[in-house]
PDB file of N, CA and C in Angstrom:
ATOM      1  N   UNK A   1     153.029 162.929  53.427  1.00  0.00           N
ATOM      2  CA  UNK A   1     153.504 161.592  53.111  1.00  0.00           C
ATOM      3  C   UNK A   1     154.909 161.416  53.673  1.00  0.00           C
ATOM      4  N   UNK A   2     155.354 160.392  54.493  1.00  0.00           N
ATOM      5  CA  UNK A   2     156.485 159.672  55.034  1.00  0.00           C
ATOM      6  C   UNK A   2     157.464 159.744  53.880  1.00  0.00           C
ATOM      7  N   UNK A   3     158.783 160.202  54.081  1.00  0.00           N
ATOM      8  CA  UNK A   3     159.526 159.676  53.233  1.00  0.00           C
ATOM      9  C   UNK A   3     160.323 158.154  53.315  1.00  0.00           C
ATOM     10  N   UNK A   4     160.306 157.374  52.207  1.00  0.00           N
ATOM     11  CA  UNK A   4     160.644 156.038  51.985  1.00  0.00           C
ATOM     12  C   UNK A   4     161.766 155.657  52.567  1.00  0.00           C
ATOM     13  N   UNK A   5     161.712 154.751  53.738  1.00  0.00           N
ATOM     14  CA  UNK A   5     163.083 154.337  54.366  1.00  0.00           C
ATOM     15  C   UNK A   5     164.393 154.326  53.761  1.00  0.00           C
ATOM     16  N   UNK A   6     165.529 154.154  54.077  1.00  0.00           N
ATOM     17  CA  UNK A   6     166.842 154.235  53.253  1.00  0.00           C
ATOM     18  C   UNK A   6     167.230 152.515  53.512  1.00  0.00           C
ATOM     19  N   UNK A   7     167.435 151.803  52.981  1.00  0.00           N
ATOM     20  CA  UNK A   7     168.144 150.759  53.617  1.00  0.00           C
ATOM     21  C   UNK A   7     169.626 150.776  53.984  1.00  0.00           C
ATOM     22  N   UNK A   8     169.974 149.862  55.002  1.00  0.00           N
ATOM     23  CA  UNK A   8     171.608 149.914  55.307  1.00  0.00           C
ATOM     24  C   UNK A   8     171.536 148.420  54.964  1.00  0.00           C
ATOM     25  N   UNK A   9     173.084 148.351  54.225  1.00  0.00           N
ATOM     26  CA  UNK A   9     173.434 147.061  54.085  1.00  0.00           C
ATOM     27  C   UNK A   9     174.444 146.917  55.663  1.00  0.00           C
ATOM     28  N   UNK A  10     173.925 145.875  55.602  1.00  0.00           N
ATOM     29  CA  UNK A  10     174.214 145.051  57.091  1.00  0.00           C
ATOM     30  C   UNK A  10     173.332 145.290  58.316  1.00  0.00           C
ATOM     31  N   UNK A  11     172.569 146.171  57.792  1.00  0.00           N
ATOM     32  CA  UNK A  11     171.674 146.658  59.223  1.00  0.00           C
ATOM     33  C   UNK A  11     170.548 144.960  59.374  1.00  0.00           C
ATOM     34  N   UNK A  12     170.756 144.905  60.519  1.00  0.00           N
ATOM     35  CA  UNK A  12     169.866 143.831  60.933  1.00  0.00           C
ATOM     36  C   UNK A  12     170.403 143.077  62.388  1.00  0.00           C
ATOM     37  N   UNK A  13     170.461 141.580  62.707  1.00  0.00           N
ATOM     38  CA  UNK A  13     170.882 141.229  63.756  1.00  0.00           C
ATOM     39  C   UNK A  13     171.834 141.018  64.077  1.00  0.00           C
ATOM     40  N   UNK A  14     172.865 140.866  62.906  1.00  0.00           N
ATOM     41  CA  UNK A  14     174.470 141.253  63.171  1.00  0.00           C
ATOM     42  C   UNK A  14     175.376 142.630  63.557  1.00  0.00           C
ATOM     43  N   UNK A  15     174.671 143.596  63.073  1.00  0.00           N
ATOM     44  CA  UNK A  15     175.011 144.667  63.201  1.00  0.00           C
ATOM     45  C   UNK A  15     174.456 145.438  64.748  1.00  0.00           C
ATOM     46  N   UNK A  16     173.561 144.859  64.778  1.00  0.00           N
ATOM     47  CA  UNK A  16     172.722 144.942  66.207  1.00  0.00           C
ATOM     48  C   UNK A  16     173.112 144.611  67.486  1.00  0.00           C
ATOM     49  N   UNK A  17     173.810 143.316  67.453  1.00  0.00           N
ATOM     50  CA  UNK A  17     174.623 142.769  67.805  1.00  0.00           C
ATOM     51  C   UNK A  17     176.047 142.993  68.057  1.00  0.00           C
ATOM     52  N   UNK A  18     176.411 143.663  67.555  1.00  0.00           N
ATOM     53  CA  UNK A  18     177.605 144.367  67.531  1.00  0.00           C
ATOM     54  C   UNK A  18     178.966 143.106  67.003  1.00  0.00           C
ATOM     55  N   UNK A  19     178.422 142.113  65.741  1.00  0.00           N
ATOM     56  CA  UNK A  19     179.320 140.993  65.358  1.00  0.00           C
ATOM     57  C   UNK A  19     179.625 141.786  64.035  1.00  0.00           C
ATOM     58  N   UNK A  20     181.009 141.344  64.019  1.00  0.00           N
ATOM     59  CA  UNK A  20     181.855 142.004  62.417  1.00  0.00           C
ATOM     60  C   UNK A  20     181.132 140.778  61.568  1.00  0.00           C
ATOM     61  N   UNK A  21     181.278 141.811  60.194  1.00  0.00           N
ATOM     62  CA  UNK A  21     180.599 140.681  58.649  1.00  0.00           C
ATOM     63  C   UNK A  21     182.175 140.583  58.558  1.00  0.00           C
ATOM     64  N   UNK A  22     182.939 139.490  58.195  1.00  0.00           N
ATOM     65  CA  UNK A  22     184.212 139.136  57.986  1.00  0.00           C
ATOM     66  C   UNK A  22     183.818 138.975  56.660  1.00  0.00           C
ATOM     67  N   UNK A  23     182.856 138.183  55.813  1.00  0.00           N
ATOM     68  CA  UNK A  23     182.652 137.805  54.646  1.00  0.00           C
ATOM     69  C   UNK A  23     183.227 139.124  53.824  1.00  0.00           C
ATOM     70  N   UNK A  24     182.230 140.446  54.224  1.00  0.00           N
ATOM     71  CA  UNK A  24     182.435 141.198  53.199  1.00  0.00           C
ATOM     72  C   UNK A  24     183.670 141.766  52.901  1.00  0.00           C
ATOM     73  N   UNK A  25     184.571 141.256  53.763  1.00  0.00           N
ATOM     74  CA  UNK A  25     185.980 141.977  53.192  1.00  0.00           C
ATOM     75  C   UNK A  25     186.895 140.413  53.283  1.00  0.00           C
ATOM     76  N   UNK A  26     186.715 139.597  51.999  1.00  0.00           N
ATOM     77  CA  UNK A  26     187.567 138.577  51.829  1.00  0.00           C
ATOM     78  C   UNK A  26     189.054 138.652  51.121  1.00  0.00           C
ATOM     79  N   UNK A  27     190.032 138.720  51.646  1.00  0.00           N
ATOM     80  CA  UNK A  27     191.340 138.545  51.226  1.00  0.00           C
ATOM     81  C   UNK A  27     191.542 138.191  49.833  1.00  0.00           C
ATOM     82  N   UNK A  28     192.071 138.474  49.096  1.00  0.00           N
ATOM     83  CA  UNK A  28     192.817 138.463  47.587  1.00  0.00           C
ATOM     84  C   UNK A  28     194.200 136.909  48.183  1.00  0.00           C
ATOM     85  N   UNK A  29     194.488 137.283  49.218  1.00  0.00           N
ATOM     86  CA  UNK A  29     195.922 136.212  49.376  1.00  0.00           C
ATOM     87  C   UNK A  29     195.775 135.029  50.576  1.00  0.00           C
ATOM     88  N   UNK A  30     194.167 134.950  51.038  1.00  0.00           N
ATOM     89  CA  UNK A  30     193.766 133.960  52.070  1.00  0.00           C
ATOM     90  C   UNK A  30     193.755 132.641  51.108  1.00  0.00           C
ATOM     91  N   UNK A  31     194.397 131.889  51.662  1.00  0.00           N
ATOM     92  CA  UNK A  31     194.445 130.227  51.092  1.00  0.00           C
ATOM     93  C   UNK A  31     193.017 129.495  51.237  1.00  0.00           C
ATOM     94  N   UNK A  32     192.859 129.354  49.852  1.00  0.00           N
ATOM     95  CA  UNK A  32     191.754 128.731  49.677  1.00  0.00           C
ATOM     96  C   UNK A  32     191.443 127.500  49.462  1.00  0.00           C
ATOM     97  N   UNK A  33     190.422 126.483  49.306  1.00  0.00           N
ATOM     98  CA  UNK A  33     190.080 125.587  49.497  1.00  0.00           C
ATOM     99  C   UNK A  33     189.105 124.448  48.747  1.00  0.00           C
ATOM    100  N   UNK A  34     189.044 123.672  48.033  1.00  0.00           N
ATOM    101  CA  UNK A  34     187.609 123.729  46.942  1.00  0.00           C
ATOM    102  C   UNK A  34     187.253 122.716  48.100  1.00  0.00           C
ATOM    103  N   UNK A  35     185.769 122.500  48.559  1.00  0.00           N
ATOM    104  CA  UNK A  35     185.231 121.812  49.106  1.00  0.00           C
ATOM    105  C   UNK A  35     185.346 120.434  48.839  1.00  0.00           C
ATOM    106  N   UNK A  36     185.015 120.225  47.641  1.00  0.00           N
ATOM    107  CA  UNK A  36     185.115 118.465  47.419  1.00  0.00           C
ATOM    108  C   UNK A  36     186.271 118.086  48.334  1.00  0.00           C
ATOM    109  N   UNK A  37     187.335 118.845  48.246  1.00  0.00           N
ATOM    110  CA  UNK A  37     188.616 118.330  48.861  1.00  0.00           C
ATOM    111  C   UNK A  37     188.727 118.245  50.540  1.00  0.00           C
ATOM    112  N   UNK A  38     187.875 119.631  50.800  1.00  0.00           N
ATOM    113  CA  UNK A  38     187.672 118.748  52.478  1.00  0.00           C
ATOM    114  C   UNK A  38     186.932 117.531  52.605  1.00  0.00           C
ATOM    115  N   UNK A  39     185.843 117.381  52.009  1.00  0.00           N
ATOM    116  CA  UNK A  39     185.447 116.173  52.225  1.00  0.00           C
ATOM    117  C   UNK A  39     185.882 115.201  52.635  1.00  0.00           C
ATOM    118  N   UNK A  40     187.029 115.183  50.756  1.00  0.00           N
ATOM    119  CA  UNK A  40     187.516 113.855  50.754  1.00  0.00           C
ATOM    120  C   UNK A  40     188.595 113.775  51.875  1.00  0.00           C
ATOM    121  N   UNK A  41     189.270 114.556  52.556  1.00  0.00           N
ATOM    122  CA  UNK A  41     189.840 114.620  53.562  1.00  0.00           C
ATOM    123  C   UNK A  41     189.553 114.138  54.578  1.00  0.00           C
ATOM    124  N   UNK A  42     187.970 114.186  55.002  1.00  0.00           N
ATOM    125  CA  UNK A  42     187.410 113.851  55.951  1.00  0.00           C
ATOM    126  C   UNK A  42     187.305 112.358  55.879  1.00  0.00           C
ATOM    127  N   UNK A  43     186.792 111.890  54.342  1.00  0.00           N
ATOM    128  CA  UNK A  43     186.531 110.476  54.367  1.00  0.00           C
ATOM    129  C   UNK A  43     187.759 109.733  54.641  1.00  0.00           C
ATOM    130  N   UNK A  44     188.848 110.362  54.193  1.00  0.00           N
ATOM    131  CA  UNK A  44     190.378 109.883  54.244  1.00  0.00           C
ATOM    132  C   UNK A  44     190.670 109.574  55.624  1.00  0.00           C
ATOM    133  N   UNK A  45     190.713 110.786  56.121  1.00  0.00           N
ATOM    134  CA  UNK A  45     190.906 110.318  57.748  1.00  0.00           C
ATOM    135  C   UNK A  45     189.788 109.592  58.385  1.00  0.00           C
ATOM    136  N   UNK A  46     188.311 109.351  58.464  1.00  0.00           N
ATOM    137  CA  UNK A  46     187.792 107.798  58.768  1.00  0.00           C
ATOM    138  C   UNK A  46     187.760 106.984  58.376  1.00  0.00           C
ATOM    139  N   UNK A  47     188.804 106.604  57.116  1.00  0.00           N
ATOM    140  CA  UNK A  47     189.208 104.805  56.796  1.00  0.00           C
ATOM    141  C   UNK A  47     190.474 105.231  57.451  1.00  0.00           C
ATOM    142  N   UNK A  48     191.468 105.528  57.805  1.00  0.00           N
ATOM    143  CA  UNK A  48     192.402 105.556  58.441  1.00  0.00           C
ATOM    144  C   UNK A  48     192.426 105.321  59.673  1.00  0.00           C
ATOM    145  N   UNK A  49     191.531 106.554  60.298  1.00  0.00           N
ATOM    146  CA  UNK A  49     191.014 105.705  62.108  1.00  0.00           C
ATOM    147  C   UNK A  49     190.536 104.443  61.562  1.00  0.00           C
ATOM    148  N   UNK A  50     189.773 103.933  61.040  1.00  0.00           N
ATOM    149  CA  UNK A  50     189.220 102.337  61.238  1.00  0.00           C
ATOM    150  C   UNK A  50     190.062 101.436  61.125  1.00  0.00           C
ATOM    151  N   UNK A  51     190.790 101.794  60.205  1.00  0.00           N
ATOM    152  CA  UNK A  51     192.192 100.867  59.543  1.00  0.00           C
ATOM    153  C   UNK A  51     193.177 100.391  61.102  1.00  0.00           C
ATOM    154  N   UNK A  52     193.213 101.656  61.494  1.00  0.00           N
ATOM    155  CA  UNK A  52     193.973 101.974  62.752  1.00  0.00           C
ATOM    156  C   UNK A  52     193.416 101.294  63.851  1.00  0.00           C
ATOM    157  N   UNK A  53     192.347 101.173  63.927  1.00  0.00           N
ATOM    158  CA  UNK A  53     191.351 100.377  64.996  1.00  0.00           C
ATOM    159  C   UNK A  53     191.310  99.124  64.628  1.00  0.00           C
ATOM    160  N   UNK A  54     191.613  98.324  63.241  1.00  0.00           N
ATOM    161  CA  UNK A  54     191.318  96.959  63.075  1.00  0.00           C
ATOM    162  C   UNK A  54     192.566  96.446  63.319  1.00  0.00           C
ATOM    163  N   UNK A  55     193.764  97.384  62.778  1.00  0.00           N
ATOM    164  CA  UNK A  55     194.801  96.424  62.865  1.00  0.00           C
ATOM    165  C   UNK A  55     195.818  96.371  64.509  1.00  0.00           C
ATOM    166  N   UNK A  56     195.156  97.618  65.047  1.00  0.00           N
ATOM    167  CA  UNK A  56     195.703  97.844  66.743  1.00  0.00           C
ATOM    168  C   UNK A  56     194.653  98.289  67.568  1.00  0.00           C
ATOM    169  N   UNK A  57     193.960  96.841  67.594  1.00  0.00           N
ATOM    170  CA  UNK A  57     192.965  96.941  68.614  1.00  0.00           C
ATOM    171  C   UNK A  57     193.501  97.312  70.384  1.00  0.00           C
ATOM    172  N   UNK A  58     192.485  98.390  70.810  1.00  0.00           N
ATOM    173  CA  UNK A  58     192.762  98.996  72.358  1.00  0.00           C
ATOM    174  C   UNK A  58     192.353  97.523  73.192  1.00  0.00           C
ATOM    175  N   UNK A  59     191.642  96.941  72.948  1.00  0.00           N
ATOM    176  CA  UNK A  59     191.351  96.001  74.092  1.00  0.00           C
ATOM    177  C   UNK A  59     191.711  95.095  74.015  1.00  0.00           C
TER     178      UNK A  59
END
């Protein structure tokens, strides 16, 4: 009888690949972010371009 494979964590197409897992070693002092807040960032800055486009039209 075969003995039962071992698994490797990370073994697969990243590792195969020869790409670093950055995830698994996340910083204690990397500036973080809560998502809602990019969002709203995002929505912030496209009423601003539009704003910007209605009141100084290019053409």
């Amino acid at each position: 009888m075969a003995p039962p494979k071992k698994s490797k964590k990370g073994a697969g197409f990243h590792s195969a690949a020869g790409l670093i897992r950055y995830f698994d070693a996340e910083e204690e002092t990397a500036f973080k972010i809560d998502p809602y807040l990019v969002i709203l960032m995002g929505i912030a800055a496209t009423v601003v371009i539009v704003l910007l486009e209605h009141y100084y039209p290019t053409a």
